[in-house]
Each structure stands twice: as C-alpha cells, then as structure tokens.
N, C-alpha and C. Protein backbone atom coordinates (compact mmCIF):
# COMPACT_ATOMS: atom_id res chain seq x y z
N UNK A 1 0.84 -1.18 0.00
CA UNK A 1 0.00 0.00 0.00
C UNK A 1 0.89 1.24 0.00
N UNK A 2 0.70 2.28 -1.03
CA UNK A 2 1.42 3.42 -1.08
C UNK A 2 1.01 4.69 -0.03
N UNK A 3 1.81 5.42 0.36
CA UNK A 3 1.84 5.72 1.26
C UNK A 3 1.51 6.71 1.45
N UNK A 4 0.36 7.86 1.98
CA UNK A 4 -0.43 8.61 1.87
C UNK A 4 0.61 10.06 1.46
N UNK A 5 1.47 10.27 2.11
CA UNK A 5 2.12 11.42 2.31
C UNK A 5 3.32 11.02 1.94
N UNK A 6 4.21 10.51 0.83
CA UNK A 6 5.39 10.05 0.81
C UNK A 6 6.98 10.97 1.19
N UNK A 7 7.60 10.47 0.93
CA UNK A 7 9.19 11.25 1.19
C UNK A 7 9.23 12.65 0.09
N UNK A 8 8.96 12.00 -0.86
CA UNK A 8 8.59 13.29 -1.98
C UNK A 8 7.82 14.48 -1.66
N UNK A 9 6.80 14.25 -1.25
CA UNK A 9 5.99 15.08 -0.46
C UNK A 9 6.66 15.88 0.73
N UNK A 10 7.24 14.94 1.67
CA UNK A 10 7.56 15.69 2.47
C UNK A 10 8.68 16.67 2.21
N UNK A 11 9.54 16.08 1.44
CA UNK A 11 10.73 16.79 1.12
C UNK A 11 10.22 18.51 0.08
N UNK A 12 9.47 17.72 -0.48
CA UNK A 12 8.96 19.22 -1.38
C UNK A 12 8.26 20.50 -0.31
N UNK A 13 8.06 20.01 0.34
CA UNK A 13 6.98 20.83 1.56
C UNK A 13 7.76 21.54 2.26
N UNK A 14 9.09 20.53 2.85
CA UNK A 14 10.32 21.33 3.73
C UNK A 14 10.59 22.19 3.11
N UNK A 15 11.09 22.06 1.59
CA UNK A 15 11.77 23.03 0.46
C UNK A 15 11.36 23.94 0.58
N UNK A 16 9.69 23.74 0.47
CA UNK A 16 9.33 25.25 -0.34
C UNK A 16 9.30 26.27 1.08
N UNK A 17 9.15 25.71 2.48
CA UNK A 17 9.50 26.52 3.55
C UNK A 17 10.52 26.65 3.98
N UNK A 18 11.97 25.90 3.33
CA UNK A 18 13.02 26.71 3.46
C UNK A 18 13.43 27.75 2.46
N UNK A 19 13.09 27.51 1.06
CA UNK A 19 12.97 28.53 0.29
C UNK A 19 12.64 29.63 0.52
N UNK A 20 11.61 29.74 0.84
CA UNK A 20 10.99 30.58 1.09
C UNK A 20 11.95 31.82 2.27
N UNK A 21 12.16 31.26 2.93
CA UNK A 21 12.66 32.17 4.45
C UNK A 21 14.39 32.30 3.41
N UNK A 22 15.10 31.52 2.47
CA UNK A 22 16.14 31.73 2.26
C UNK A 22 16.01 33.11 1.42
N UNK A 23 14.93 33.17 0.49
CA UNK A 23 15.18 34.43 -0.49
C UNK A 23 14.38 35.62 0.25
N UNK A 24 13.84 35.32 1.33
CA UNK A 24 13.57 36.52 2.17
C UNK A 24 14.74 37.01 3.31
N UNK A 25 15.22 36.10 3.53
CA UNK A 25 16.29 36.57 4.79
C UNK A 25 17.68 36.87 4.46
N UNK A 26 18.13 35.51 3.35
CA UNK A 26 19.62 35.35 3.46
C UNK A 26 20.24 35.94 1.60
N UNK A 27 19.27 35.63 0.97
CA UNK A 27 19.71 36.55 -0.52
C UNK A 27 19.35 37.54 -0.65
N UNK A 28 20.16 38.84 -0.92
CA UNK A 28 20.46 40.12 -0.79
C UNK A 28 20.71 40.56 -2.14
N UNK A 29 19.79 40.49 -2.86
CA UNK A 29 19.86 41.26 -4.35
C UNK A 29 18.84 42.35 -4.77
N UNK A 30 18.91 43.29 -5.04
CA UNK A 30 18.07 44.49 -5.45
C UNK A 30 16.97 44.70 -6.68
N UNK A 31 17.78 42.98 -7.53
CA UNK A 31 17.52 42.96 -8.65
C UNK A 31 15.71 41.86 -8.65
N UNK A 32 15.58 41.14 -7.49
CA UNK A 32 15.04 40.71 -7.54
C UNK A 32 13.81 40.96 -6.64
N UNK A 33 12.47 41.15 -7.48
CA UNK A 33 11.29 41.74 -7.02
C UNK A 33 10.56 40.98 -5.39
N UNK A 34 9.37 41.14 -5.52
CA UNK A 34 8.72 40.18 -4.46
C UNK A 34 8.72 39.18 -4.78
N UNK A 35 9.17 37.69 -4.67
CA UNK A 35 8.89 36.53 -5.14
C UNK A 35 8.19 35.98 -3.85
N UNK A 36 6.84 35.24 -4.35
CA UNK A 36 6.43 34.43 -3.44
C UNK A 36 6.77 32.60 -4.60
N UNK A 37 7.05 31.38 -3.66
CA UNK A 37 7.35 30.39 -3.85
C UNK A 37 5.98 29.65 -4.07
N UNK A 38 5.85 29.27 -4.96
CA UNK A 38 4.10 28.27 -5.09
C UNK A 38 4.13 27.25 -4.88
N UNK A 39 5.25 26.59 -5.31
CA UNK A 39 5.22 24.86 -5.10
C UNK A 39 6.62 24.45 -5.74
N UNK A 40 6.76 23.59 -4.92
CA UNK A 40 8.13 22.78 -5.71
C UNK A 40 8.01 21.26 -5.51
N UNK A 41 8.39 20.98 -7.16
CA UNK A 41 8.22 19.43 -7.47
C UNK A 41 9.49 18.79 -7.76
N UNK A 42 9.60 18.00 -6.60
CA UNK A 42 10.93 17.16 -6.40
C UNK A 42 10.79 15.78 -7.37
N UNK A 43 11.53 15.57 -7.88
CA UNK A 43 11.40 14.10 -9.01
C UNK A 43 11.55 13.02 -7.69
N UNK A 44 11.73 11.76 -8.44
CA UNK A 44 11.36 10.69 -7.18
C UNK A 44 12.81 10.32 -6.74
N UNK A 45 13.81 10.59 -7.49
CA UNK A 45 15.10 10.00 -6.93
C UNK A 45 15.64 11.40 -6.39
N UNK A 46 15.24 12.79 -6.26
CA UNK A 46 14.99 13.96 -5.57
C UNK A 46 16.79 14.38 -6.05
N UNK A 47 16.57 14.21 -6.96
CA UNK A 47 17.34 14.76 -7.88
C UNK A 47 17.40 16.09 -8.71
N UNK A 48 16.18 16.60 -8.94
CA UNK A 48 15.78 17.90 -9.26
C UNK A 48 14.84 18.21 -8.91
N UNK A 49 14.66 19.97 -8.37
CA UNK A 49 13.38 20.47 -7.89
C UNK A 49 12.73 21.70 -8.87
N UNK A 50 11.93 21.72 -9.49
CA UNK A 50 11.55 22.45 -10.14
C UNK A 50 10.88 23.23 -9.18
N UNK A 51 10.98 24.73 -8.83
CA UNK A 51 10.56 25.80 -8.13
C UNK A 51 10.00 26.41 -8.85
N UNK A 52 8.67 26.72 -8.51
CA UNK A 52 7.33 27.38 -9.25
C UNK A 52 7.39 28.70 -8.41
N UNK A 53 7.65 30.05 -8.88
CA UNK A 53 7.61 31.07 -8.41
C UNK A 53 6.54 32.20 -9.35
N UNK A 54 5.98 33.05 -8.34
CA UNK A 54 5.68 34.32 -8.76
C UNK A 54 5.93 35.75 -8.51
N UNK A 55 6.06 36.51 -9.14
CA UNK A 55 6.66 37.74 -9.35
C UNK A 55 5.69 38.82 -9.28
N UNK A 56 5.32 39.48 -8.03
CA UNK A 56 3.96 40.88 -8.29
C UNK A 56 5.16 42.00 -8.08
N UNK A 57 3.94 42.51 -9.08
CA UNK A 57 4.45 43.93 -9.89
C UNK A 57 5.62 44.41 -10.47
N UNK A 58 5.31 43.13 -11.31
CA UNK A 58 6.28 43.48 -12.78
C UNK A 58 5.76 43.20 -13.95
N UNK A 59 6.19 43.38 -14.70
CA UNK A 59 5.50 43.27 -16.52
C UNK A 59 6.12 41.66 -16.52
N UNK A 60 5.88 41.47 -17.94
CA UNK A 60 6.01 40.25 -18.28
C UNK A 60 7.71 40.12 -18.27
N UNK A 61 8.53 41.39 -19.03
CA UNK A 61 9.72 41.21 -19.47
C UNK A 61 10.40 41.22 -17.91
N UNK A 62 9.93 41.59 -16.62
CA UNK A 62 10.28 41.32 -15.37
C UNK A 62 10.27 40.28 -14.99
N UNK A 63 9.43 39.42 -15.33
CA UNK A 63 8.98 38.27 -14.65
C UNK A 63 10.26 37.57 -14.99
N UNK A 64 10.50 37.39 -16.46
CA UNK A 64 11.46 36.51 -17.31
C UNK A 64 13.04 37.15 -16.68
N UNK A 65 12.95 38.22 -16.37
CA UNK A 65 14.15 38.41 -15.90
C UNK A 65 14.64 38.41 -13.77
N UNK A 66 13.32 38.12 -13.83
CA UNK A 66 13.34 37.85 -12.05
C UNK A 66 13.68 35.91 -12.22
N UNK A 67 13.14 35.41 -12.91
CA UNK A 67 13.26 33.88 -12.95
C UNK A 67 14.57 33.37 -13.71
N UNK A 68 15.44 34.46 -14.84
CA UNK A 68 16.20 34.14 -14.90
C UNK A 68 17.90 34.44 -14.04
N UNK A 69 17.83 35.65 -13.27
CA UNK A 69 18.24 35.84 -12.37
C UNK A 69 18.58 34.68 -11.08
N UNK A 70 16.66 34.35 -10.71
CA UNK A 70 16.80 33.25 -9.97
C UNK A 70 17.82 31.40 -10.09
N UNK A 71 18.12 31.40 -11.33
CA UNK A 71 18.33 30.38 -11.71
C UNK A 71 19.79 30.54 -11.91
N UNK A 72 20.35 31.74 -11.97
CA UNK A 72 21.88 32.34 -11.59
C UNK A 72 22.19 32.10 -10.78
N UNK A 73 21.08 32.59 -9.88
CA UNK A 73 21.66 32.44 -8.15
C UNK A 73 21.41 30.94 -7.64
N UNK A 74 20.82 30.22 -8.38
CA UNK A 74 20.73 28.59 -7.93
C UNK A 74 21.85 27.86 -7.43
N UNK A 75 22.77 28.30 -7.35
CA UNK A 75 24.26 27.39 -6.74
C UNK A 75 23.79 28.45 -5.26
N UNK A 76 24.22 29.37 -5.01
CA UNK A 76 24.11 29.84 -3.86
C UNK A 76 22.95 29.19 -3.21
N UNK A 77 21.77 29.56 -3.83
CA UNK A 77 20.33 29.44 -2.84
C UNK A 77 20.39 27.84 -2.39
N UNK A 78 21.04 26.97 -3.40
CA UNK A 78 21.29 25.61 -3.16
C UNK A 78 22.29 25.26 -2.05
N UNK A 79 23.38 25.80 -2.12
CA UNK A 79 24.43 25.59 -1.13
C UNK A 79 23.63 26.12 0.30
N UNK A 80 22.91 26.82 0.22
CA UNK A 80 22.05 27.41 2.01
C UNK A 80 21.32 26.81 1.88
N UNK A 81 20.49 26.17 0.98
CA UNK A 81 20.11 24.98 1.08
C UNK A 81 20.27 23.80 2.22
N UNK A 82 21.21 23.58 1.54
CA UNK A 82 21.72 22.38 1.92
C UNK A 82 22.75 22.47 3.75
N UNK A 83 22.57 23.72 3.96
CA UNK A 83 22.84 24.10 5.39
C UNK A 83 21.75 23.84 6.25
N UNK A 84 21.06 23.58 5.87
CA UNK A 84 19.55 23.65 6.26
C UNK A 84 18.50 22.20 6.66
N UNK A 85 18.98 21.78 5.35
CA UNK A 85 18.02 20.64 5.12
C UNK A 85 19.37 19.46 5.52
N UNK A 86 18.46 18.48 6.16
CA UNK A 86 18.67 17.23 6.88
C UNK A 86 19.05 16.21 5.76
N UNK A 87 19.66 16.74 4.78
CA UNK A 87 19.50 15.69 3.40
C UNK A 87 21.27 14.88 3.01
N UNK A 88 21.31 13.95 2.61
CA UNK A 88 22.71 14.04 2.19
C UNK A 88 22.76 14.55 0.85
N UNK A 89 21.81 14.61 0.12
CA UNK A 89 22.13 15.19 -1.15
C UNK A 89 20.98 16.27 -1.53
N UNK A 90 21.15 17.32 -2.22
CA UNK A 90 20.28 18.08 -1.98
C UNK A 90 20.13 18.36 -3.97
N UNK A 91 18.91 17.87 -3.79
CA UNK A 91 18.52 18.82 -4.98
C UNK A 91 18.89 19.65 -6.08
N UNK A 92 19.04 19.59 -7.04
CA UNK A 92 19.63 20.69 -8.13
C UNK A 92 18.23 21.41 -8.63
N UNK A 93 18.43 23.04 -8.33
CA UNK A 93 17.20 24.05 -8.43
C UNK A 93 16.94 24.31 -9.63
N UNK A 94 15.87 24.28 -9.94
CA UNK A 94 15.48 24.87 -11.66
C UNK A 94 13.91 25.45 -10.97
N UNK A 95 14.28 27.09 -11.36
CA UNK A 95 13.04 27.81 -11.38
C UNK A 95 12.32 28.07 -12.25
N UNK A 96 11.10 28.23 -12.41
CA UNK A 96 10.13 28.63 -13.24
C UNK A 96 9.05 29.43 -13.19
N UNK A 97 8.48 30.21 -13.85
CA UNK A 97 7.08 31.43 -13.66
C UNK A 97 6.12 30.41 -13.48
N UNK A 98 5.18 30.62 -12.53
CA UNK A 98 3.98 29.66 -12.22
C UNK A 98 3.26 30.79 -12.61
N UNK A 99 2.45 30.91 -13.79
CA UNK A 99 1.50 32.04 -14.18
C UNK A 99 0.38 31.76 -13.75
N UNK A 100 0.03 30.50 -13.29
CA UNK A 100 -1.88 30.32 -12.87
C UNK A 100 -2.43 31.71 -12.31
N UNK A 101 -1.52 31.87 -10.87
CA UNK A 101 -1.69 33.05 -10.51
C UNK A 101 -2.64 34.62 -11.94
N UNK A 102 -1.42 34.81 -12.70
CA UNK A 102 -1.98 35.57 -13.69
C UNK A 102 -3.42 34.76 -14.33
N UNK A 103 -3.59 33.62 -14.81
CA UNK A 103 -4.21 33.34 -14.96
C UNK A 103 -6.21 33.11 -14.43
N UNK A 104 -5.69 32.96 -13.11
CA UNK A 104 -6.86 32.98 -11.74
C UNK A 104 -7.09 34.56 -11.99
N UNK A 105 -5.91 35.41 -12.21
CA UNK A 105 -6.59 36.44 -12.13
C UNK A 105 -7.75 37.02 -13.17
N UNK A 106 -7.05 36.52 -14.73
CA UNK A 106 -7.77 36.88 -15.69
C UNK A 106 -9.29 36.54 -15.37
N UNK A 107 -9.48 34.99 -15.14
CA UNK A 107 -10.59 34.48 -15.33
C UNK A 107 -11.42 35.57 -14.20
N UNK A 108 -10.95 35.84 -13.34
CA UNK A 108 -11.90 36.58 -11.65
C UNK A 108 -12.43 38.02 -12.74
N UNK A 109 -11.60 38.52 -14.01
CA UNK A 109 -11.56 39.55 -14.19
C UNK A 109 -12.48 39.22 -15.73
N UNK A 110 -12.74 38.30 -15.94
CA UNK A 110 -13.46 38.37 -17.18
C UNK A 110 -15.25 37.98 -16.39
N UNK A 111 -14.84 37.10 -15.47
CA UNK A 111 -16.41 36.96 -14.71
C UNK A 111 -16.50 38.38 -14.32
N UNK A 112 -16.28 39.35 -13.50
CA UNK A 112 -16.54 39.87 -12.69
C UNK A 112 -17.06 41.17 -14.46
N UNK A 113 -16.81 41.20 -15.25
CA UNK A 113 -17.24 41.57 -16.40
C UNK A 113 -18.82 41.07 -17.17
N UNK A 114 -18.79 39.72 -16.70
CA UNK A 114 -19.88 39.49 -17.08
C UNK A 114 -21.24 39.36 -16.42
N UNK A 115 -21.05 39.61 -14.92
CA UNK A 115 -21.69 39.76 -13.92
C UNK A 115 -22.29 41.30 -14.00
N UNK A 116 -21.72 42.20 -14.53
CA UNK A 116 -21.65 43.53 -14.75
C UNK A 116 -22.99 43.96 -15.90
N UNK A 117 -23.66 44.28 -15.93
CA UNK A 117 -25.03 44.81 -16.91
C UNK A 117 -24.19 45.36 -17.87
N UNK A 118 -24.85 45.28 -18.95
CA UNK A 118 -24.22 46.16 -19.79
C UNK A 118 -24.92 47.55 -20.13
N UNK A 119 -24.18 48.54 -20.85
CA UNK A 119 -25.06 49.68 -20.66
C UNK A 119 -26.23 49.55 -21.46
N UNK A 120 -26.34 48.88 -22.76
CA UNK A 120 -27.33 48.26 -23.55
C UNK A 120 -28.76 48.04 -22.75
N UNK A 121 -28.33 46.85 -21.88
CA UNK A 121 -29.28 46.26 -21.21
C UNK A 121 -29.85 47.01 -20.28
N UNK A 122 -28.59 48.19 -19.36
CA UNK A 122 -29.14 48.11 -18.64
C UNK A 122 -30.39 49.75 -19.02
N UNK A 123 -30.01 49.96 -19.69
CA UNK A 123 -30.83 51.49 -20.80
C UNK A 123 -32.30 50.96 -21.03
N UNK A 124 -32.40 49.51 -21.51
CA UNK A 124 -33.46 48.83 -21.30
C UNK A 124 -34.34 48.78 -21.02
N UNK A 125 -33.95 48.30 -19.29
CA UNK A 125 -34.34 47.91 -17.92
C UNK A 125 -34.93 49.42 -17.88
N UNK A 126 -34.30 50.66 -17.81
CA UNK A 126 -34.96 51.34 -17.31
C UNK A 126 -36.21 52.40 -18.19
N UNK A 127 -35.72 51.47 -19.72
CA UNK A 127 -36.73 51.82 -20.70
C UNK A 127 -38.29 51.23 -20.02
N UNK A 128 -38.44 50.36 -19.91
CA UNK A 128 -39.06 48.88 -19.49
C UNK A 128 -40.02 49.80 -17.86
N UNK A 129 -38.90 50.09 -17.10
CA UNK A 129 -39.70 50.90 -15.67
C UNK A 129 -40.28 51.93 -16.65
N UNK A 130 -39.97 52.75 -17.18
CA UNK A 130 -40.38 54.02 -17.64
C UNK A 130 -41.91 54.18 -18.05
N UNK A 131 -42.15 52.93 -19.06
CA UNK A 131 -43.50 52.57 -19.24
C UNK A 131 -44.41 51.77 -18.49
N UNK A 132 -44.16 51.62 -17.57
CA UNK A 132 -45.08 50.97 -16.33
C UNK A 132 -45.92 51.90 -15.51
C-alpha cells in the first residue's frame, strides 16, 4: 500500500519553507522583485526540484528576468540549502514562472465583467420601468 504522504511530499513541503525564508532573509539582491514560492516538485530519486515562483508587480519582461536571475543564483540558494536541510544530497534548483496566478486572475476579471449589466441592457431595464 502506497503511502499517503510520501518522502517526496515531504521533502517538497520542507523546500518550499526553506525557500521561502532563504530568499527573504539570506539573498540580498536588489535585482530581484517580491517573489512568493508556489510549489516545488521534487522528481522521485529527488534529484531535481523544479521551483514554481511568482513575481507581483512586474510586466512580463520582469517576470522573465526575475526567474532568470533566480536560476543564476541557484548554486548559492542551493548551497544554504543544503545548510539547512537534513539531506545528504540536496537537490539541483530549476526555477520557473507559475502564471496560474496571472491566470486565476484573468478568469476573476473576465467573470466579474460578465456579472456587470451592460449599458445596452441596462438602458433597457430602465426603458421597461419608464412605461409601467
């Protein structure tokens, strides 16, 4: 029987909360915006972690240059890493833009459009009272 919560799991979970506190506390670059950490997916022989990050308030050509930045600094953020974590071998970092975020937003922003009357309709509506 496989095992509800495996090593993978756990290990990805530690990551993304040591990550997290590493590029807030211990990396010191100017160049790099707010990053919040979304998820990181450790392969099964935890050999590579793909780090899903997002970037608020920057354009697109920010984003690409906050994630490629990040992936510069991947020997460092890895080596504090590995100060950290209980592992004998630690992970090789590969970051990436997790856009859902942008995405979740679009969709909130195309409903919240269609929820909205239009002036058409709503000229209507008050055509409609007018003759009552």
């Amino acid at each position: 029987m496989a095992k509800e919560f495996g090593r993978n799991a756990r290990v990805s979970s530690q990551m993304q909360k040591e990550l997290s506190l590493i590029l807030q506390r211990d990396i010191d670059d100017s160049r790099l915006g707010f990053i919040t950490i979304t998820e990181v997916e450790v392969t099964k022989d935890l050999a590579v972690a793909k780090v899903y990050v997002t970037v608020l308030n920057v354009d697109e050509q920010g984003k690409r240059a906050n994630v490629k930045l990040l992936n510069e600094l991947a020997p460092a953020i890895r080596h504090e890493l590995a100060k950290r974590m209980r592992l004998r071998h630690i992970s090789e970092l590969r970051f990436y833009y997790d856009d859902s975020f942008d995405t979740g937003m679009r969709v909130a922003e195309l409903l919240s459009d269609l929820n909205k009357p239009s002036d058409s309709a709503q000229d209507k509506q008050d055509l409609d009272k007018s003759d009552t």
